[in-house]
N, C-alpha and C. Protein backbone atom coordinates (compact mmCIF):
# COMPACT_ATOMS: atom_id res chain seq x y z
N UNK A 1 -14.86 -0.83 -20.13
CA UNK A 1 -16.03 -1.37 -20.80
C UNK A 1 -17.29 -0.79 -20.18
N UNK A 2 -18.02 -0.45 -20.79
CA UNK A 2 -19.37 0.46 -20.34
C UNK A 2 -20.09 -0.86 -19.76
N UNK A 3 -21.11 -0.42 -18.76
CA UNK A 3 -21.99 -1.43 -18.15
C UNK A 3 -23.09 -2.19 -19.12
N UNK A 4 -23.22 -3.31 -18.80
CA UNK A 4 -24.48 -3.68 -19.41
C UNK A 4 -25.94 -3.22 -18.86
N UNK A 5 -27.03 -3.21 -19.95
CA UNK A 5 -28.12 -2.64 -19.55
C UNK A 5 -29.02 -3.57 -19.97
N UNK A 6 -30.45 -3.49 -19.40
CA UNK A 6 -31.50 -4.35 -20.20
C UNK A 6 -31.60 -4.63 -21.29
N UNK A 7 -32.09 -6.32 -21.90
CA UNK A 7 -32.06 -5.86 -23.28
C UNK A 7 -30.68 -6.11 -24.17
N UNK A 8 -29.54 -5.95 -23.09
CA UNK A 8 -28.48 -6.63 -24.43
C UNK A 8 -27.88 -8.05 -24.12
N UNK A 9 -27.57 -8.18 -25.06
CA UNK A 9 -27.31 -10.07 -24.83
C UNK A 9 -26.08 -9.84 -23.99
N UNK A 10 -25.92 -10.92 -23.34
CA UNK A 10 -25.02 -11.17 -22.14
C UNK A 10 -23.19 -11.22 -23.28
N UNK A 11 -22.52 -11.30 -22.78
CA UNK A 11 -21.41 -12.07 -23.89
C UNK A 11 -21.13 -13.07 -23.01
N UNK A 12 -20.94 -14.16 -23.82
CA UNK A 12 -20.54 -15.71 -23.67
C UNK A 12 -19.13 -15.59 -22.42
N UNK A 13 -18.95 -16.95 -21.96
CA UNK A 13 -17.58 -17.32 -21.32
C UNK A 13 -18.27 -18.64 -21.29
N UNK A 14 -16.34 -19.19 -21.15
CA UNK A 14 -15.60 -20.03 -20.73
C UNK A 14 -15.01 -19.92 -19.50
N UNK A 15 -15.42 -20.49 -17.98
CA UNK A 15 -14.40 -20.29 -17.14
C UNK A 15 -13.97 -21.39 -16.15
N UNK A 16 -12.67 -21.57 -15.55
CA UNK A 16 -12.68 -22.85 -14.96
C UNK A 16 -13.43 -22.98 -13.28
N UNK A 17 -14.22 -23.51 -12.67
CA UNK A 17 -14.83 -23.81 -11.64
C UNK A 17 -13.87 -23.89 -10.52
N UNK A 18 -14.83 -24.50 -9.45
CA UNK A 18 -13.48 -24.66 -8.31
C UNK A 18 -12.71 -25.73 -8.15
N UNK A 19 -13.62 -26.73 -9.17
CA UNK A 19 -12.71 -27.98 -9.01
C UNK A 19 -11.56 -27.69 -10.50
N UNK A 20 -11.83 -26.68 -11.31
CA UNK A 20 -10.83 -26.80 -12.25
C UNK A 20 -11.41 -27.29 -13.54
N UNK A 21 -13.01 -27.93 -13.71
CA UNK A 21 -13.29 -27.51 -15.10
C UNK A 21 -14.17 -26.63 -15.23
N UNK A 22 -13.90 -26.27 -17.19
CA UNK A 22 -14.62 -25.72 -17.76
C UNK A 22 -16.00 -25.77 -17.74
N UNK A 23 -16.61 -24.21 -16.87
CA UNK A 23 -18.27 -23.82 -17.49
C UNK A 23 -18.05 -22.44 -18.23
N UNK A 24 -19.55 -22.91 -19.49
CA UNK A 24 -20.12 -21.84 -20.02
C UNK A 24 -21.32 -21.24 -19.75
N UNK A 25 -21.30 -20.02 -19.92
CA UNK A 25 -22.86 -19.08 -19.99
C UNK A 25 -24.07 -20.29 -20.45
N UNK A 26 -23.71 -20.53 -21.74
CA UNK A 26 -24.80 -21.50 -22.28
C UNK A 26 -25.11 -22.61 -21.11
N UNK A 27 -23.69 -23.49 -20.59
CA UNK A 27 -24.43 -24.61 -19.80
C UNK A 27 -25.22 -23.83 -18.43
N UNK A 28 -24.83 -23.01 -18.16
CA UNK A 28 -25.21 -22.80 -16.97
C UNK A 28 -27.08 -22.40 -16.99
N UNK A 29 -27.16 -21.32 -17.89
CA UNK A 29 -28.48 -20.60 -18.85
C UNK A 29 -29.17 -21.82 -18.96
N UNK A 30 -28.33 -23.37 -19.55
CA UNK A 30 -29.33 -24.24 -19.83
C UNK A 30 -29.99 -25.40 -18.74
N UNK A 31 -29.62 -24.62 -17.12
CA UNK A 31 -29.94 -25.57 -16.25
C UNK A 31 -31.20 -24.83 -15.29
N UNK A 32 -31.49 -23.57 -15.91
CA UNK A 32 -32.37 -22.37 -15.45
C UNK A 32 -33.47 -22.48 -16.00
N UNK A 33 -34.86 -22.23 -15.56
CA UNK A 33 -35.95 -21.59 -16.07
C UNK A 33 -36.01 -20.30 -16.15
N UNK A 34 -35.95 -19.46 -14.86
CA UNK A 34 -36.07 -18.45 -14.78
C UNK A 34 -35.17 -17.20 -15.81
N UNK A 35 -33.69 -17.82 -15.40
CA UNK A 35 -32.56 -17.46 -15.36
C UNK A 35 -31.00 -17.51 -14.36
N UNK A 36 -30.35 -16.28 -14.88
CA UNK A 36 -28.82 -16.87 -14.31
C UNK A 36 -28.79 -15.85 -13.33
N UNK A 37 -28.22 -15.81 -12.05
CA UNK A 37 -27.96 -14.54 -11.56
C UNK A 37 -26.44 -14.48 -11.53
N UNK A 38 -25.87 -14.06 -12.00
CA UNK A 38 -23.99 -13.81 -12.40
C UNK A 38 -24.16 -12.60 -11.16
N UNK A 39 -23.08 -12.91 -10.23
CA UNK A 39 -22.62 -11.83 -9.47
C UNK A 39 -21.34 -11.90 -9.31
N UNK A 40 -21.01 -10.90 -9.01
CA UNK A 40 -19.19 -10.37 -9.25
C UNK A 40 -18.47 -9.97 -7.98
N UNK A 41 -17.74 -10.71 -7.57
CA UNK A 41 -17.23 -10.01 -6.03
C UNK A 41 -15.78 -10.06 -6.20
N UNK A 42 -15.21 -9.10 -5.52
CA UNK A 42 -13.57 -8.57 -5.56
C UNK A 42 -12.59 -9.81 -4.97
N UNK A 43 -13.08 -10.66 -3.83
CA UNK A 43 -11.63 -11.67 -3.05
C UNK A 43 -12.67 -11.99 -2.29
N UNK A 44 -12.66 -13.49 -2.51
CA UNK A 44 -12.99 -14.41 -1.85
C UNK A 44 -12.38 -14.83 -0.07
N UNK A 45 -13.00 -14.85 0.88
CA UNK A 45 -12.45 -15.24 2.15
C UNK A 45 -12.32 -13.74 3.01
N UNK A 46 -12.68 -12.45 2.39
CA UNK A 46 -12.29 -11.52 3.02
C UNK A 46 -14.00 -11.44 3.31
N UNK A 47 -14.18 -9.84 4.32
CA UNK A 47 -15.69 -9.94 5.22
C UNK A 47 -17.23 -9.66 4.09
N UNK A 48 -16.43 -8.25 3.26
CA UNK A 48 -17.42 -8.48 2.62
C UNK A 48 -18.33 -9.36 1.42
N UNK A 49 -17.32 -9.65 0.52
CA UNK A 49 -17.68 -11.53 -0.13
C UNK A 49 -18.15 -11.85 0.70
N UNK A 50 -17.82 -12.31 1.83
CA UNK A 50 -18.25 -13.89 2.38
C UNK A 50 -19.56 -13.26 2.68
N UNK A 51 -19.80 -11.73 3.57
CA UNK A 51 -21.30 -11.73 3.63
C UNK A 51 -22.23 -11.83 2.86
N UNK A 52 -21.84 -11.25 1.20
CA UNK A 52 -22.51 -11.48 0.19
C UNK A 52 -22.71 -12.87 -0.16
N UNK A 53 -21.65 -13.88 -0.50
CA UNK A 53 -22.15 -15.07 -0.69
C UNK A 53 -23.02 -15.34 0.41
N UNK A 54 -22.61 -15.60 1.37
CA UNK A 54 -23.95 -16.37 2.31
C UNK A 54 -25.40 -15.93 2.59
N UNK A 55 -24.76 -14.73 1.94
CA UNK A 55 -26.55 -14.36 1.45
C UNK A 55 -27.46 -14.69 0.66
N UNK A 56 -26.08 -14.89 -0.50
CA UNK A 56 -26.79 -15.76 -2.05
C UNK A 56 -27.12 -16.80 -1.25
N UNK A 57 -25.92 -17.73 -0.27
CA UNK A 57 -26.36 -19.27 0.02
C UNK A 57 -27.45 -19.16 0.49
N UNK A 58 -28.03 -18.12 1.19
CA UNK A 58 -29.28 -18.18 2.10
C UNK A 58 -30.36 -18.24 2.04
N UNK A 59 -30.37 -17.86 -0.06
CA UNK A 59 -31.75 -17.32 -0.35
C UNK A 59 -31.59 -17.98 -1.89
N UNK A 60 -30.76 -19.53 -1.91
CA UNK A 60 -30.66 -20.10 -3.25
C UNK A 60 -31.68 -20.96 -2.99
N UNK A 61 -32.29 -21.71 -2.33
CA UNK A 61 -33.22 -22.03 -2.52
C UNK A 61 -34.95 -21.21 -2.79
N UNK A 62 -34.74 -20.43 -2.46
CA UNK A 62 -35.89 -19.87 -2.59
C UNK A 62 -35.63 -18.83 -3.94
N UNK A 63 -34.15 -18.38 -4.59
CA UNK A 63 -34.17 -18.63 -6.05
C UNK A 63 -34.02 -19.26 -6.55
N UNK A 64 -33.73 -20.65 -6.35
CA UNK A 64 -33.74 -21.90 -7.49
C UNK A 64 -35.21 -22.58 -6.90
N UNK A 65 -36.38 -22.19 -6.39
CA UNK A 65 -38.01 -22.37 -6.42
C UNK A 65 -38.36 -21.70 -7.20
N UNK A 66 -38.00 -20.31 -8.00
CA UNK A 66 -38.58 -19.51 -8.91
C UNK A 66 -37.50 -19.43 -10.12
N UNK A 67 -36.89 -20.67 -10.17
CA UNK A 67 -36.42 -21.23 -11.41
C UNK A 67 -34.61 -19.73 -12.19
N UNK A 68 -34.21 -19.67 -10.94
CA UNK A 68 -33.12 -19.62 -11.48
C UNK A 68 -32.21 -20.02 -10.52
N UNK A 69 -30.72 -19.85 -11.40
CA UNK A 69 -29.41 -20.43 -10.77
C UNK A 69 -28.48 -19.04 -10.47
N UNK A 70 -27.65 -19.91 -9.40
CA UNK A 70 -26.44 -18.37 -9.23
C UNK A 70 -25.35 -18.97 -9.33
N UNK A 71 -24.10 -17.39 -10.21
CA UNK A 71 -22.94 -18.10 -9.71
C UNK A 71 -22.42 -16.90 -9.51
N UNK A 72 -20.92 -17.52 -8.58
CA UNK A 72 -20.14 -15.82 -8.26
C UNK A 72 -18.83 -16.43 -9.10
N UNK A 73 -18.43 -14.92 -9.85
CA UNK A 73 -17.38 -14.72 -10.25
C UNK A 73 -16.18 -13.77 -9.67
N UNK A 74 -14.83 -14.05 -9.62
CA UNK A 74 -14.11 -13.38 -8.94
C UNK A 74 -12.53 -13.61 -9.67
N UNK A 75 -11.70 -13.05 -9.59
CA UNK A 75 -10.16 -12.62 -9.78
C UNK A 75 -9.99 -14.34 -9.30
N UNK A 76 -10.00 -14.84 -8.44
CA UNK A 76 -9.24 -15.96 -7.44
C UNK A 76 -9.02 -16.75 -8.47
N UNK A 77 -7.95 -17.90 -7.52
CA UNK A 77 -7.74 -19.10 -8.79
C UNK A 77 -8.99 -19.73 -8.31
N UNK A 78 -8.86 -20.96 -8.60
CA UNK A 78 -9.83 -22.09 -8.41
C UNK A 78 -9.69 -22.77 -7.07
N UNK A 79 -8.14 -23.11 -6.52
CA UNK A 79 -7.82 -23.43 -5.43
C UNK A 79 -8.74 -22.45 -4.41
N UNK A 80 -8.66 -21.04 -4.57
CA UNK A 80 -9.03 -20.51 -3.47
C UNK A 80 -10.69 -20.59 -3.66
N UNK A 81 -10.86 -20.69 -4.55
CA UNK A 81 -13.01 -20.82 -4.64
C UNK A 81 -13.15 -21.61 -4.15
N UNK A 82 -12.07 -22.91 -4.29
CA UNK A 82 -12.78 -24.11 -3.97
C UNK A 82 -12.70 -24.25 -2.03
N UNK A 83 -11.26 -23.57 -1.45
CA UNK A 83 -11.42 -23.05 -0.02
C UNK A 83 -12.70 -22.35 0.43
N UNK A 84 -13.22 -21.17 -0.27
CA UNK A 84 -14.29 -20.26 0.01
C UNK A 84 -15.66 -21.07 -0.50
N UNK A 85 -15.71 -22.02 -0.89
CA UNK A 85 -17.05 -22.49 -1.27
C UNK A 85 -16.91 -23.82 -0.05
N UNK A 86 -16.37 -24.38 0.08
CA UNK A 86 -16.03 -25.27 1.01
C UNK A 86 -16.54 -24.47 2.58
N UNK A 87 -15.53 -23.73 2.92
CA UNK A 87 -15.57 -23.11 4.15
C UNK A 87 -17.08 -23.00 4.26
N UNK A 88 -17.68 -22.25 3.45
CA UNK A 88 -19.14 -21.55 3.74
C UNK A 88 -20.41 -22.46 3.02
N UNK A 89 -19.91 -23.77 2.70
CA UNK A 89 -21.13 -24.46 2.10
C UNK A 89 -21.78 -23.78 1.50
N UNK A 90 -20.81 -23.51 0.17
CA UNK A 90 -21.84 -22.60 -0.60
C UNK A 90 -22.26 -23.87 -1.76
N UNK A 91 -23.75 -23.59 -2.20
CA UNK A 91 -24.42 -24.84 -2.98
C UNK A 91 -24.29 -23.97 -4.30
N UNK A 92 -23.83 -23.40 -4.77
CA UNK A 92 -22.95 -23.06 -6.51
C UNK A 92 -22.41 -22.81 -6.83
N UNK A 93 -21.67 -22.61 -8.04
CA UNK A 93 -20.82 -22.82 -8.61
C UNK A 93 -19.83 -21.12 -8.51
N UNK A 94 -18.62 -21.19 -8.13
CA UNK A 94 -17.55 -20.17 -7.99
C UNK A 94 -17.06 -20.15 -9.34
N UNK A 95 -16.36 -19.44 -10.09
CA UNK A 95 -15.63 -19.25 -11.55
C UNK A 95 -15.08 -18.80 -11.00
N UNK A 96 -13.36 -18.49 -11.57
CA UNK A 96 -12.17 -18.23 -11.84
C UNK A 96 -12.13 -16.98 -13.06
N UNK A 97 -12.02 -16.10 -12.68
CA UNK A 97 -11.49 -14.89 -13.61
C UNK A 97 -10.36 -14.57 -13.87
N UNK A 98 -8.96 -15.23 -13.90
CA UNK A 98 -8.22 -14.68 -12.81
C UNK A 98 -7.47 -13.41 -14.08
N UNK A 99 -7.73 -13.45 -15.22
CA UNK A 99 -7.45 -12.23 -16.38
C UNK A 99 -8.38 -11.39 -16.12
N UNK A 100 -9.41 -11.38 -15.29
CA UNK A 100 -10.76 -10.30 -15.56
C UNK A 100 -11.00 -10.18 -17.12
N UNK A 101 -10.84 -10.88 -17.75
CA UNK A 101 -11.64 -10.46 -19.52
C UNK A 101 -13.23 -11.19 -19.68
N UNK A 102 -13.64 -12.21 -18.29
CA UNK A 102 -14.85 -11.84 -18.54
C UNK A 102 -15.55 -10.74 -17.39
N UNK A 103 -14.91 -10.49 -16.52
CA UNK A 103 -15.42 -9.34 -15.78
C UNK A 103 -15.22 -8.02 -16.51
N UNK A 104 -14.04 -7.50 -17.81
CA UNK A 104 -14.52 -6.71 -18.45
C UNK A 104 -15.28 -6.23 -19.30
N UNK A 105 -15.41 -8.01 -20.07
CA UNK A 105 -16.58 -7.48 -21.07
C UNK A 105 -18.28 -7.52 -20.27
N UNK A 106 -18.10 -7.49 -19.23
CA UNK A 106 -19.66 -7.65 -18.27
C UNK A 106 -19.67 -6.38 -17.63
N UNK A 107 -19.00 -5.53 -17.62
CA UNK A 107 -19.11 -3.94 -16.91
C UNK A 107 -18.35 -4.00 -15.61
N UNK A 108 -17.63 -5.41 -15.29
CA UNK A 108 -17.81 -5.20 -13.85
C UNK A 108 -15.87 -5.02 -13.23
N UNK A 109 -15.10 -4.44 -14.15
CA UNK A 109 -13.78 -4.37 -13.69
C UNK A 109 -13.61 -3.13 -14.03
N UNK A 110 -13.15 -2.21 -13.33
CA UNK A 110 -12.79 -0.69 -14.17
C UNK A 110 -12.51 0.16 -12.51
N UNK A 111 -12.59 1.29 -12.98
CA UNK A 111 -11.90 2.59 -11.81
C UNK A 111 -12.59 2.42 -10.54
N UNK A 112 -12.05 2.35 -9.74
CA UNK A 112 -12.83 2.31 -8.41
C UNK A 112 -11.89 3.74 -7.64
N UNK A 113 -12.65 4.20 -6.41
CA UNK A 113 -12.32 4.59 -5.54
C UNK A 113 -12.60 3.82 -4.28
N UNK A 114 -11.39 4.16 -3.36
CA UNK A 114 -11.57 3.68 -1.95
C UNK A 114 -10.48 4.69 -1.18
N UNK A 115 -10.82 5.17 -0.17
CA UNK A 115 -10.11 5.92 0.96
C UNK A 115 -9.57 6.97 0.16
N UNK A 116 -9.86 7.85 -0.52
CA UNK A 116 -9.20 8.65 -1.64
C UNK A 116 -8.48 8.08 -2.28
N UNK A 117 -8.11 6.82 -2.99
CA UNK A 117 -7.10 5.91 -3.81
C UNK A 117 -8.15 5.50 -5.06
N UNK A 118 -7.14 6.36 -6.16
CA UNK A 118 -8.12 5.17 -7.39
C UNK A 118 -7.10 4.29 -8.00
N UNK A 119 -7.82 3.59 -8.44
CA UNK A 119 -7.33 1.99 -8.04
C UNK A 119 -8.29 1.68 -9.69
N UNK A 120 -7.97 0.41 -10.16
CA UNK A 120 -8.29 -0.60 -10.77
C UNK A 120 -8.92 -1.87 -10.57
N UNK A 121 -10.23 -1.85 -10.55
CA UNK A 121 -10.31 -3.48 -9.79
C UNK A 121 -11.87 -3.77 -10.18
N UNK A 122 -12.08 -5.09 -9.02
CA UNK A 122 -13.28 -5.72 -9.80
C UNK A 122 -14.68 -4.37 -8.93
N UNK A 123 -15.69 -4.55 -9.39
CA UNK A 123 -16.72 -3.69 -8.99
C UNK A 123 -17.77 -4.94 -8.99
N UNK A 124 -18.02 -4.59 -7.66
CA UNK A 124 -19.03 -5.02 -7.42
C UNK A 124 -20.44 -5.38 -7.78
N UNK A 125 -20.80 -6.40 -8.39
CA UNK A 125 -22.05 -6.37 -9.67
C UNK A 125 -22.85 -7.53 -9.87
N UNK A 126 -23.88 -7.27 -9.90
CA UNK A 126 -24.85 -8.54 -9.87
C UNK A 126 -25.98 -8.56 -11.38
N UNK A 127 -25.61 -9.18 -12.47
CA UNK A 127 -26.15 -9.30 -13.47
C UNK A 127 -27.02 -10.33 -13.77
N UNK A 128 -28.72 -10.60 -14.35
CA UNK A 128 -29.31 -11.15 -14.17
C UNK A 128 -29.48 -11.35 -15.47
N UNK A 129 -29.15 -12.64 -15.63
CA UNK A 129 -29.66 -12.65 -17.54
C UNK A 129 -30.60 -14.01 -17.20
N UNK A 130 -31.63 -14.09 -18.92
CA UNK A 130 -32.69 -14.56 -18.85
C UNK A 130 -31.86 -15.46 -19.70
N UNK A 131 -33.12 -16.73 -20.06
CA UNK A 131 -32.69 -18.21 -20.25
C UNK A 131 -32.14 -18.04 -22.10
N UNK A 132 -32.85 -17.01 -22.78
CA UNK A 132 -32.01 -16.42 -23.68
C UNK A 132 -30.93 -15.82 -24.09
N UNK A 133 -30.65 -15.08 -23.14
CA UNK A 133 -29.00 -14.87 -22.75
C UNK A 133 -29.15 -13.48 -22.37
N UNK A 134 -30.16 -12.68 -22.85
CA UNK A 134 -30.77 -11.08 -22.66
C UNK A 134 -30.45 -10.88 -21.26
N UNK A 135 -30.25 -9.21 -21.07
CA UNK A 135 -29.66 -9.05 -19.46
C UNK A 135 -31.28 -8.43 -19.23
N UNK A 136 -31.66 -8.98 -18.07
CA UNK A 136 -32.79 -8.41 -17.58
C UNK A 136 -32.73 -7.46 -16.54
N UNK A 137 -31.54 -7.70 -15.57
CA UNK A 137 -30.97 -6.01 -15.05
C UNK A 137 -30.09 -6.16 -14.56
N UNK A 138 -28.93 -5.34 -14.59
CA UNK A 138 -27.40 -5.75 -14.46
C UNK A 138 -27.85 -4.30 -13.30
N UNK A 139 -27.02 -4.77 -12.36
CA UNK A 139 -26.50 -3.61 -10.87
C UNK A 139 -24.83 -3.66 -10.71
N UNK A 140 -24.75 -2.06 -10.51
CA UNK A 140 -23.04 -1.78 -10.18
C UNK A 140 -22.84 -1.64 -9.28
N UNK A 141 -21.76 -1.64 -8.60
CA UNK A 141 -21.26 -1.06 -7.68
C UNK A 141 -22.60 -1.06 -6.58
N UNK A 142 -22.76 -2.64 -6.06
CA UNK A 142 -23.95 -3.01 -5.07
C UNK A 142 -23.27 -2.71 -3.35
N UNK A 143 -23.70 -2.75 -2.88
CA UNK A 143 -23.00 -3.12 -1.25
C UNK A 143 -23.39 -4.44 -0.98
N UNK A 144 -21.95 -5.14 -0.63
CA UNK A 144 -22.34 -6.77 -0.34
C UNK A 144 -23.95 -6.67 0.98
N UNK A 145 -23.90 -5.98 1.86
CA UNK A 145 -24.68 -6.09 3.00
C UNK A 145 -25.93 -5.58 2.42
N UNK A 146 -27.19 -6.45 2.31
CA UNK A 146 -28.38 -5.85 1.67
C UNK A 146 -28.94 -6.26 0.72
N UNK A 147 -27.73 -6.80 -0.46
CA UNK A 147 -27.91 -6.58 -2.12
C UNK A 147 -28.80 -7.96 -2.11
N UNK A 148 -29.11 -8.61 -1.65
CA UNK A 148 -29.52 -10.29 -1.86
C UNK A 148 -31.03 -9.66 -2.14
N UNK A 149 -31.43 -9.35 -1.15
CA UNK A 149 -32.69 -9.13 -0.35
C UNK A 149 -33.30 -8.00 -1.38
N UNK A 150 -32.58 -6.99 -1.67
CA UNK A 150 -32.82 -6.18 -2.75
C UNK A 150 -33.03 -6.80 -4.54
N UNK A 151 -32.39 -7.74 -4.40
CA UNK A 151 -32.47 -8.12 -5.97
C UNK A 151 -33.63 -9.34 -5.85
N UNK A 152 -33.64 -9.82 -4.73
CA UNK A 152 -34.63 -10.56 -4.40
C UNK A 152 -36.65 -9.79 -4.74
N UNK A 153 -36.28 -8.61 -4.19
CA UNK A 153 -37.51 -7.62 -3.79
C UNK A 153 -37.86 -7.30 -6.11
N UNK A 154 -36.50 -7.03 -6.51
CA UNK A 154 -36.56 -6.36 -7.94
C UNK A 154 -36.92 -7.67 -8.49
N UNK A 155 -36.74 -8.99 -8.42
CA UNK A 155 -37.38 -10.13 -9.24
C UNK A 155 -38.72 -10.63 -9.02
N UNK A 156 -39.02 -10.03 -7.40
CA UNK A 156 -40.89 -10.37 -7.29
C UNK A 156 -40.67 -11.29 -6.65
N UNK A 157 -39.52 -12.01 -5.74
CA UNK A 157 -39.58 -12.84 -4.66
C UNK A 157 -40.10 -13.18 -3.28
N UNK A 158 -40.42 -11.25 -3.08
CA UNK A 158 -40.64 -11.09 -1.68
C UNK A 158 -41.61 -10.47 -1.93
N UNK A 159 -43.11 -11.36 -1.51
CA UNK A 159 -44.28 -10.71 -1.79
C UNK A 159 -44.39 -10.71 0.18
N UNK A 160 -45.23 -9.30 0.06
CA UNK A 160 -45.79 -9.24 1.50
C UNK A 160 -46.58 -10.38 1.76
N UNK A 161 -46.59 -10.48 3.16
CA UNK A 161 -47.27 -11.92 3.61
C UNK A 161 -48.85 -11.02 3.70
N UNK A 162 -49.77 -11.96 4.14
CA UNK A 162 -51.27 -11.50 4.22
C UNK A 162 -51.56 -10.79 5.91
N UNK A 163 -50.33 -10.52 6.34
CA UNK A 163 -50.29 -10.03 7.77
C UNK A 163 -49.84 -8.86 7.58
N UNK A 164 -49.07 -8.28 6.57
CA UNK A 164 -48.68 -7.42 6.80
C UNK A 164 -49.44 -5.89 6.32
């Protein structure tokens, strides 16, 4: 599935949480001002996820002050989100992919390389859709270490202080 780009509507899901029910795009879109930040990580509990989530955890308040919400999506069941959201006090919501059919129709499952091995799997991706459902900028293949702070800088979060 080709990546999403600015400008096209998100496609909808259904997915089960960590406790095991059903969220949609819509409910989630409808608890946002700003918007949604959908990010995509490969396995939950391993180094790089967890650094990425606790980055999201680190800096959800200061994106849910400029009026949006996050969630991470991943392969795992629900049992294990609900371990990895637990462990790391993470304050949102984990989804269950465990078909990847909404990580394919979002750009974010397809050919990877690693160590000369190509492989099949999730790609790394942080998609930002607005309270309309429009993608305002979808990123591939991010590096968990960094990407917070970076998507933070691309939404206008991190204004220089008056010292600097």
């Amino acid at each position: 599935m080709p990546h999403l780009s600015a400008g096209d509507a998100a496609p909808s899901f259904t997915l089960p949480d960590a406790t095991g029910q059903n969220v949609t795009l819509s409910d989630l879109l409808s608890r946002s001002d700003a918007g949604l930040v959908v990010y995509f990580y490969p396995k939950a509990c391993t180094p790089g996820c967890t650094k990425e989530a606790c980055d999201f955890r680190d800096s959800v308040e200061s994106l849910g002050s400029a009026g949006y919400q996050v969630v991470g999506i991943s392969p795992d069941s629900p049992a294990t989100q609900a371990r990895f959201s637990e462990r790391h006090s993470l304050p949102f919501p984990l989804l269950s992919d465990v078909d990847h059919s909404v990580m394919e129709a979002w750009g974010a499952w397809g050919e990877k390389k690693n160590y000369g091995r190509t492989y099949t799997g999730v790609i790394r991706s942080t998609v930002v859709v607005a309270p309309d459902g429009s993608v305002v900028l979808a990123r591939y293949n991010v590096r968990a270490t960094g990407h917070v702070a970076r998507l933070r800088a691309e939404l206008g979060l991190d204004q220089p202080s008056a010292s600097d």
